[in-house]
C-alpha atoms as a PDB file:
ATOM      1  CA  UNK A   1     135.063 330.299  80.995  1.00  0.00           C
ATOM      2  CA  UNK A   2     131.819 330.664  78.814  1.00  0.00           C
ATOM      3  CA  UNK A   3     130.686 327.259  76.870  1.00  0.00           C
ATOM      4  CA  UNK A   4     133.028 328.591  73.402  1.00  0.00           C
ATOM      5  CA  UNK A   5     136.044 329.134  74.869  1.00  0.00           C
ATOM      6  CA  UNK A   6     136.116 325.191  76.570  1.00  0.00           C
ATOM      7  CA  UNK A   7     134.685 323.780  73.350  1.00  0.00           C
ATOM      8  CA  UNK A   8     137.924 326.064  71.253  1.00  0.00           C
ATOM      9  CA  UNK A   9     140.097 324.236  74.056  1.00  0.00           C
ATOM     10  CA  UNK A  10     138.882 320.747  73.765  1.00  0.00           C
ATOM     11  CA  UNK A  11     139.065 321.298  70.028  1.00  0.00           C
ATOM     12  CA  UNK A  12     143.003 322.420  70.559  1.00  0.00           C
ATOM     13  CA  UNK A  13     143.661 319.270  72.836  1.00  0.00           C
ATOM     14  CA  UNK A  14     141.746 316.804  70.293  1.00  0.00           C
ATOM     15  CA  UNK A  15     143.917 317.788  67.364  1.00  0.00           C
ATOM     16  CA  UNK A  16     147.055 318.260  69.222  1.00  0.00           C
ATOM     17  CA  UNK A  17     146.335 314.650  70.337  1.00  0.00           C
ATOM     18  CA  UNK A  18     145.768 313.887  66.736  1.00  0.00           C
ATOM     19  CA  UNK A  19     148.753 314.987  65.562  1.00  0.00           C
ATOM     20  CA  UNK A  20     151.298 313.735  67.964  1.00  0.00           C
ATOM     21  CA  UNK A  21     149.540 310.239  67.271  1.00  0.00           C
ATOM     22  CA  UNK A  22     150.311 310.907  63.592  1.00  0.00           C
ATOM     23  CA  UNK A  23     153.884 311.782  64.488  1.00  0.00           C
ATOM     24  CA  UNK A  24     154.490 308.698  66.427  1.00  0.00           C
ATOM     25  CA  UNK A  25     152.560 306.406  64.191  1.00  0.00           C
ATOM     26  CA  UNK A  26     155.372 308.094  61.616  1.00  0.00           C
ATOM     27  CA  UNK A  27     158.192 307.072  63.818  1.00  0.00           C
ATOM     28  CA  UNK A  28     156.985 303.624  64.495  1.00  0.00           C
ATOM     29  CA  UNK A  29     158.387 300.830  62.315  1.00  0.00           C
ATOM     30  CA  UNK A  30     155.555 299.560  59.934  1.00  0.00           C
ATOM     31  CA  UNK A  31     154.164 296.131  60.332  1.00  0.00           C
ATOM     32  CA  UNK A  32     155.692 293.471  58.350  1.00  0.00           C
ATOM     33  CA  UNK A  33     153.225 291.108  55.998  1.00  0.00           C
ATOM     34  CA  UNK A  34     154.410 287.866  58.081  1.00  0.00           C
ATOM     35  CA  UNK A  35     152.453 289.697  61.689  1.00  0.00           C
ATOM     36  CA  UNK A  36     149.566 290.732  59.344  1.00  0.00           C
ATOM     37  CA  UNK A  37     149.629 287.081  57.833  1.00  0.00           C
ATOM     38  CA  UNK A  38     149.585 286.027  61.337  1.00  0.00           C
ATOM     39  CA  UNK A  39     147.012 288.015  62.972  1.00  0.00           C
ATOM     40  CA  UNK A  40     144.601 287.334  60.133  1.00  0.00           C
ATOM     41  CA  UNK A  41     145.766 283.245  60.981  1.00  0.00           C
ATOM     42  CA  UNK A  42     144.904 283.508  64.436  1.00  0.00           C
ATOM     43  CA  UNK A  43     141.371 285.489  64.071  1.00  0.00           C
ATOM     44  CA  UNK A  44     140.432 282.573  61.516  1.00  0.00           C
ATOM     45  CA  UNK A  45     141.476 280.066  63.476  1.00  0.00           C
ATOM     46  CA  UNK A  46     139.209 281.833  66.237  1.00  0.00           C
ATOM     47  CA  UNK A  47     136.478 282.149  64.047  1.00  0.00           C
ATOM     48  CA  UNK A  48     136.969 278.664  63.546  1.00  0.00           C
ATOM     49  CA  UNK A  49     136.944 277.473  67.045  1.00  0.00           C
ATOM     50  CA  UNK A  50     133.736 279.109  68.027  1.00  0.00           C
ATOM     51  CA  UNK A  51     132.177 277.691  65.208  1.00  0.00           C
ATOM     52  CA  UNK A  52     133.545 274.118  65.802  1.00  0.00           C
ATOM     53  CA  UNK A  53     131.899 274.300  69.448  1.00  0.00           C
ATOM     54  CA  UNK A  54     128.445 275.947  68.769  1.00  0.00           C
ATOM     55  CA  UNK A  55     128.169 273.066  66.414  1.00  0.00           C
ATOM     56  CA  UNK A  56     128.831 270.206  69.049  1.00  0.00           C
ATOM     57  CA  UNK A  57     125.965 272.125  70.580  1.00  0.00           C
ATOM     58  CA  UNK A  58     123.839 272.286  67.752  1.00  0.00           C
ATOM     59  CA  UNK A  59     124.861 268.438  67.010  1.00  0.00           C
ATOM     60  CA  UNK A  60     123.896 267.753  70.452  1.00  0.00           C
ATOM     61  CA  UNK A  61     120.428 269.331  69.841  1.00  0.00           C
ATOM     62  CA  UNK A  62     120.010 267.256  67.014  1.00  0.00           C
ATOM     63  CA  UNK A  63     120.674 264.221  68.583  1.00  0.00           C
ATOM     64  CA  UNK A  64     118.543 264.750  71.423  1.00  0.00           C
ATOM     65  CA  UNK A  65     115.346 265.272  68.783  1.00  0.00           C
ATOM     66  CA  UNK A  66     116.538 262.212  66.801  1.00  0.00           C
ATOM     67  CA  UNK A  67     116.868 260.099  70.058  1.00  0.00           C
ATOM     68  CA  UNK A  68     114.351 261.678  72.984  1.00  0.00           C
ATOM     69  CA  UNK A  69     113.677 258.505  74.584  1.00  0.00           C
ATOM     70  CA  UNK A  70     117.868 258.413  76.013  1.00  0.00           C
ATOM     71  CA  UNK A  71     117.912 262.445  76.097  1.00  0.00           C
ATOM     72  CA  UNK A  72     114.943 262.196  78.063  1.00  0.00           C
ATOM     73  CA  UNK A  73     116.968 259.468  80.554  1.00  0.00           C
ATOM     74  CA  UNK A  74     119.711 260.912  80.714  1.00  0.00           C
ATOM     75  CA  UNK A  75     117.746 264.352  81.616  1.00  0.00           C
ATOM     76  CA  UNK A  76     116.477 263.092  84.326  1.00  0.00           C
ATOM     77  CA  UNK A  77     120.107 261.742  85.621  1.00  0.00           C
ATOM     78  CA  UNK A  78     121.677 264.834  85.168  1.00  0.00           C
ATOM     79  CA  UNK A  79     118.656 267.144  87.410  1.00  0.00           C
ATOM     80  CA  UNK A  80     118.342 264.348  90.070  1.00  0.00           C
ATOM     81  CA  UNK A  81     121.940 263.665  90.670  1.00  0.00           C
ATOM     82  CA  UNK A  82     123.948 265.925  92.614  1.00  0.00           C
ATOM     83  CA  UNK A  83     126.884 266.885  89.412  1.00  0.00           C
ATOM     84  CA  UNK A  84     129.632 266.418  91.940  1.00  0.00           C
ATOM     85  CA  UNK A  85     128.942 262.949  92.366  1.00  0.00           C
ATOM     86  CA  UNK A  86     128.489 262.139  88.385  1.00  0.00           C
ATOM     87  CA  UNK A  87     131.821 264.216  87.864  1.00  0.00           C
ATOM     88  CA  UNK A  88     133.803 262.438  90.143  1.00  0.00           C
ATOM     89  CA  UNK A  89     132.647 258.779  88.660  1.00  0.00           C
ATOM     90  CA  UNK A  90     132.843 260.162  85.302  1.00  0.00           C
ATOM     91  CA  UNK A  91     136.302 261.675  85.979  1.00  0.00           C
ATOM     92  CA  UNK A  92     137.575 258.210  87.526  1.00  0.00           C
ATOM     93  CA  UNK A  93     136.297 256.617  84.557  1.00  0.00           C
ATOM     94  CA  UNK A  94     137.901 258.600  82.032  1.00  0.00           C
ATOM     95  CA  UNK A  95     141.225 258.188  83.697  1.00  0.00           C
ATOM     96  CA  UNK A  96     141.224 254.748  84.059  1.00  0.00           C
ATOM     97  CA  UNK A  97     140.268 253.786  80.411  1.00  0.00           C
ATOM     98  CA  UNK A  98     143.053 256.498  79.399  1.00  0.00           C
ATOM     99  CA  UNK A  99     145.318 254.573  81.683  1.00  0.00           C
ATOM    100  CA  UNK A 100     144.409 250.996  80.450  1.00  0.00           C
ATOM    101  CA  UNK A 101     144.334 252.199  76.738  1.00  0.00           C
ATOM    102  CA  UNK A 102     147.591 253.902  76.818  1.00  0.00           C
ATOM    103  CA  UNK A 103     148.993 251.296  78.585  1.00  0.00           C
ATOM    104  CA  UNK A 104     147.361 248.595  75.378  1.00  0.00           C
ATOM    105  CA  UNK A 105     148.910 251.014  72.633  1.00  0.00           C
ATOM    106  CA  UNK A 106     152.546 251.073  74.363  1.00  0.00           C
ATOM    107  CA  UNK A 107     152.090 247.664  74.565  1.00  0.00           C
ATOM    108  CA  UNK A 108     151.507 247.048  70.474  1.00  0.00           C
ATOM    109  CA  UNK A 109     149.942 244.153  68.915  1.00  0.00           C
ATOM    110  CA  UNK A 110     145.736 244.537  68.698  1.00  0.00           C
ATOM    111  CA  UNK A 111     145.412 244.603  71.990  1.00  0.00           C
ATOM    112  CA  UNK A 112     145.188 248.532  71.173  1.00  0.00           C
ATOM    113  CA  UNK A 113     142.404 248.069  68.535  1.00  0.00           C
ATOM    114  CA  UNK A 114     140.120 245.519  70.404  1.00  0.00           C
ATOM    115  CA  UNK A 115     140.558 247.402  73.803  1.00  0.00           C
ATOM    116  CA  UNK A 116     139.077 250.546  71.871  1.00  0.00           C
ATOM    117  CA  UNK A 117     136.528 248.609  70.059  1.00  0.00           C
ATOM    118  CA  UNK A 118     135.442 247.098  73.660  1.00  0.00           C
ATOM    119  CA  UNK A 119     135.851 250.044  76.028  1.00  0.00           C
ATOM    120  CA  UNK A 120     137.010 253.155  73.729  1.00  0.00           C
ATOM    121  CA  UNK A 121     133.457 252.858  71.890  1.00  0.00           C
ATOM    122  CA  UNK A 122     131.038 252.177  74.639  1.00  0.00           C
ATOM    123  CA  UNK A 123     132.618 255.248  76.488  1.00  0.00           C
ATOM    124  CA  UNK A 124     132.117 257.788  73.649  1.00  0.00           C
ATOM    125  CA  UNK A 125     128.935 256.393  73.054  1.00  0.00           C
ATOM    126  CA  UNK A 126     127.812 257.283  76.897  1.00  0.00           C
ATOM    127  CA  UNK A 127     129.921 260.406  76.710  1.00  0.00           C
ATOM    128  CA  UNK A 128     127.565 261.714  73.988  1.00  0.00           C
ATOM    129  CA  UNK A 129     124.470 260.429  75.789  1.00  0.00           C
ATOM    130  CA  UNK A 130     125.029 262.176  78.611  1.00  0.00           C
ATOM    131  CA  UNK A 131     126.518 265.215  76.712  1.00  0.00           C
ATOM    132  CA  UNK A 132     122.523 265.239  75.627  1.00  0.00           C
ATOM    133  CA  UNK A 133     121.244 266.252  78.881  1.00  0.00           C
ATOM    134  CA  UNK A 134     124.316 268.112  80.373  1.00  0.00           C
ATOM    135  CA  UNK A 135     125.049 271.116  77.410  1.00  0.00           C
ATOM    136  CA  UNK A 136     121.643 272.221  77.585  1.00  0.00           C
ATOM    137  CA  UNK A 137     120.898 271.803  81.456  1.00  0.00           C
ATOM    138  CA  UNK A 138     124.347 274.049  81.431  1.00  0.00           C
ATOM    139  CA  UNK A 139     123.102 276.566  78.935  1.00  0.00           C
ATOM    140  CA  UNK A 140     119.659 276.400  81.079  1.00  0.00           C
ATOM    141  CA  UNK A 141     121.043 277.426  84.593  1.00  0.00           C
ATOM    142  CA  UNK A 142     123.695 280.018  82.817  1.00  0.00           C
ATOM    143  CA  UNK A 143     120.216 281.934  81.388  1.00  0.00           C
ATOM    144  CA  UNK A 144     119.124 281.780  84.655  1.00  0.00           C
ATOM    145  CA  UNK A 145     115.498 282.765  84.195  1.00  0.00           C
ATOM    146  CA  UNK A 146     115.028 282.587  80.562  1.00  0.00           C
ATOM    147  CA  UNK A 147     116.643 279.232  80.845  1.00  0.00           C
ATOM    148  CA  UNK A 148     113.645 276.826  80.711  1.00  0.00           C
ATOM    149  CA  UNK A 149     112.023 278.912  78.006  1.00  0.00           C
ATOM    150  CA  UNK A 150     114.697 278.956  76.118  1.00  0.00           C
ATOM    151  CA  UNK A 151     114.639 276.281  73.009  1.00  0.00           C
ATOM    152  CA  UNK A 152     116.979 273.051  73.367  1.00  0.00           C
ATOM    153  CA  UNK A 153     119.204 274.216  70.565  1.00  0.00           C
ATOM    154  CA  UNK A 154     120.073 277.537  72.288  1.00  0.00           C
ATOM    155  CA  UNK A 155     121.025 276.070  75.982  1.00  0.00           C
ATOM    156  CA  UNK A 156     122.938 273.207  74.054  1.00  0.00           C
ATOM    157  CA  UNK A 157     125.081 276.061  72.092  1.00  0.00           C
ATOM    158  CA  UNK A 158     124.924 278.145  75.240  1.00  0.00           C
ATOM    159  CA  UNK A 159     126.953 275.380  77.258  1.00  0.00           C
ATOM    160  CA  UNK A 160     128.722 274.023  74.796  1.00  0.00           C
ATOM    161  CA  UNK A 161     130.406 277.969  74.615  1.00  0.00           C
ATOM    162  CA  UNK A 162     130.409 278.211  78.352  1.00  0.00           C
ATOM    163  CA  UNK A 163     132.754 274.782  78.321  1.00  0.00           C
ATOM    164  CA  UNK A 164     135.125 276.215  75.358  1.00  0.00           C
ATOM    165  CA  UNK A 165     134.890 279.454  77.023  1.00  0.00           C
ATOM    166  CA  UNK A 166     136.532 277.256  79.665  1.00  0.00           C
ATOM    167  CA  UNK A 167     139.115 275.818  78.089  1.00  0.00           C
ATOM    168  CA  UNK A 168     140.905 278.618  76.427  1.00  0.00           C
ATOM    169  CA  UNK A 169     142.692 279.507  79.021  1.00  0.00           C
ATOM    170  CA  UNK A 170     144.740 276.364  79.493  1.00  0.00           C
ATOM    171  CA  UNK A 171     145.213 276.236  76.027  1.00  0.00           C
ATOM    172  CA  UNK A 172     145.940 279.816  75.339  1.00  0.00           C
ATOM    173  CA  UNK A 173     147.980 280.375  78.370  1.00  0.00           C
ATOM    174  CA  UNK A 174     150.090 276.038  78.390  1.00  0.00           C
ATOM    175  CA  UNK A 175     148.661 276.158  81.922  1.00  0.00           C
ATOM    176  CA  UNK A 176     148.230 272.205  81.760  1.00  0.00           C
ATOM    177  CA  UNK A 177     147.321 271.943  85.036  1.00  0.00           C
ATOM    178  CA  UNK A 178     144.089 274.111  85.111  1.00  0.00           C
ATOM    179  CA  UNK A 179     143.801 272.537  81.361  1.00  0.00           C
ATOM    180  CA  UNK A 180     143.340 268.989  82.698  1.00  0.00           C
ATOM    181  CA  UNK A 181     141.052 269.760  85.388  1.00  0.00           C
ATOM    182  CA  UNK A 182     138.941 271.344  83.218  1.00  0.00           C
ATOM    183  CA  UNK A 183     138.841 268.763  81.014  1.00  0.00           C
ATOM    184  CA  UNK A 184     137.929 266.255  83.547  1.00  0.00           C
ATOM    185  CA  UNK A 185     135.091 268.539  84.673  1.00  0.00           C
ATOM    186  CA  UNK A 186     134.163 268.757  80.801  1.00  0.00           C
ATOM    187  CA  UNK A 187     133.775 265.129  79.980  1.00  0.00           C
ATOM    188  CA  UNK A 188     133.584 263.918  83.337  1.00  0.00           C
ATOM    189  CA  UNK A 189     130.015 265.244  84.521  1.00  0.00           C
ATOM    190  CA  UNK A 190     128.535 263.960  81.037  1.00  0.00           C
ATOM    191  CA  UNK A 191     130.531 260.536  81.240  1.00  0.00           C
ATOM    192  CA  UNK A 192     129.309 260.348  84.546  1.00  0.00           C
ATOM    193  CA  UNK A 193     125.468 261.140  84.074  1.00  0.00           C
ATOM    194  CA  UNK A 194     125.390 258.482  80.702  1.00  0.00           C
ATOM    195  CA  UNK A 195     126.816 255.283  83.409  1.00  0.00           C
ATOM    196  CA  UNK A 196     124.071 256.625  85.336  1.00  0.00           C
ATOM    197  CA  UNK A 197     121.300 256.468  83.368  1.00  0.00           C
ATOM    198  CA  UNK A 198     122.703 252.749  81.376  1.00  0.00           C
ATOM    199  CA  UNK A 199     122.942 251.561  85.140  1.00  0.00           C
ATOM    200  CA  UNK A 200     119.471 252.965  86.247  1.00  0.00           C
ATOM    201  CA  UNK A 201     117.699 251.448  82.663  1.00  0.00           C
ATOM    202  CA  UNK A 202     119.795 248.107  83.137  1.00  0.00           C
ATOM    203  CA  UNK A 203     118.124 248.407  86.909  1.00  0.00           C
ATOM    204  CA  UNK A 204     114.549 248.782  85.350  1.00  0.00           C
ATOM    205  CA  UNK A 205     114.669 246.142  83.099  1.00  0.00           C
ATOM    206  CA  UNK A 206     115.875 243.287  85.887  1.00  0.00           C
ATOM    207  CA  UNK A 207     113.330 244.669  88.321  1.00  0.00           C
ATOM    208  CA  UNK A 208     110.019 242.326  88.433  1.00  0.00           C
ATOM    209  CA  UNK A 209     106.828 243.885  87.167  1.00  0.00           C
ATOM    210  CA  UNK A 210     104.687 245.286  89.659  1.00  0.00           C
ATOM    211  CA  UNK A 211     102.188 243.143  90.518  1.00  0.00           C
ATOM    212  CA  UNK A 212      98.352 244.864  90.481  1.00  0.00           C
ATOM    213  CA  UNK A 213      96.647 244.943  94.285  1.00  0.00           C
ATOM    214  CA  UNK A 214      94.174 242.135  94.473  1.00  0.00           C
ATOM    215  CA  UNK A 215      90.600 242.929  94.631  1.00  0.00           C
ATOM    216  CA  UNK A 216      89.022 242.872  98.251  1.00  0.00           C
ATOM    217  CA  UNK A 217      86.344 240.602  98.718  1.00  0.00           C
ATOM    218  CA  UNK A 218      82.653 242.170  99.011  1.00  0.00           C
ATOM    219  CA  UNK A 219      82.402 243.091 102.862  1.00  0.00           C
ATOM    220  CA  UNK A 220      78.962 241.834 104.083  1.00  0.00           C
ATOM    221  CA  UNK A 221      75.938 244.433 104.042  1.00  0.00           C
END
């Protein structure tokens, strides 16, 4: 078959293809407003979404230029630290407070109020400080070798995607199991890394000052 013929052919199959898509397109039932309505809902609430978590990252970013002196502690947490060992504090942490402050608001009274104003606070407060070093050492290692010449605000929205990237699918799909450990990986290992660096400052401010070496005496000629 010469090169016309099998271009008349494919020509033949495309619109015969075309039409019976025509035909059933015909034959199916149209789409009602309401699924419209509802597909334009979900793709805002989408749009949404990803803009709600490249802003934590940008946020982040912003934070970590306003404060450098705990962004650079807590940076130096997160890359000495083994992250298995600041998400499994962090994770312990989180659940306890949850524990104790659930257990406060089913008990009434302010109990609730001052056991968030004592523990609540200080928590989200290290959350965020470690949250400073963790996002963009995340976005860092997931542009594996662009990552260190990448700028701060770019790994910080980079991992704060990669984390709502992982998310979605306990959400999407109800699966609260792979939801919660997710979580606990998402706000343990920055949880984790802020105790870390409070404990290692609160360790450098008790230690003595280093004394300097004494001179030597003059050894005789």
């Amino acid at each position: 078959m010469t090169l016309r013929p099998r271009l008349l052919a494919l020509g033949a199959a495309a619109a015969l293809l075309l039409v019976s898509s025509v035909a059933a397109a015909g034959d199916a039932p149209p789409v009602s407003r309401e699924a419209e309505a509802g597909a334009a809902t979900l793709v805002g609430w989408a749009a949404v979404i990803v803009a709600s978590v490249a802003g934590f990252g940008c946020v982040a970013a912003i934070l970590a230029a306003l404060f450098p002196r705990v962004a650079a502690a807590t940076d130096r947490q997160a890359r000495a630290s083994a992250p298995t060992a600041a998400l499994l504090v962090g994770s312990l942490l989180a659940l306890g407070l949850v524990a104790l402050l659930a257990g406060l608001a089913h008990a009434g009274g302010p109990g609730a109020s001052i056991g968030f104003l004592l523990l609540g606070v200080p928590a989200i407060l290290l959350l965020l400080a470690g949250s400073l070093a963790t996002l963009p050492l995340l976005g860092e290692r997931l542009l594996g070798a662009r990552g260190p010449a990448a700028s701060p605000l770019w790994r910080s929205i980079v991992g704060s995607l990669a984390l709502g990237t992982a998310l979605l699918p306990g959400v999407v799909f109800q699966l609260h199991a792979v939801g919660f450990l997710v979580a606990m990986a998402v706000f343990g290992w920055p949880l984790g890394v802020g105790l870390s660096a409070l404990l290692a400052w609160r360790r450098s401010r008790r230690a003595p000052p280093a004394t300097p070496p004494a001179d030597e005496p003059p050894t005789a000629p």
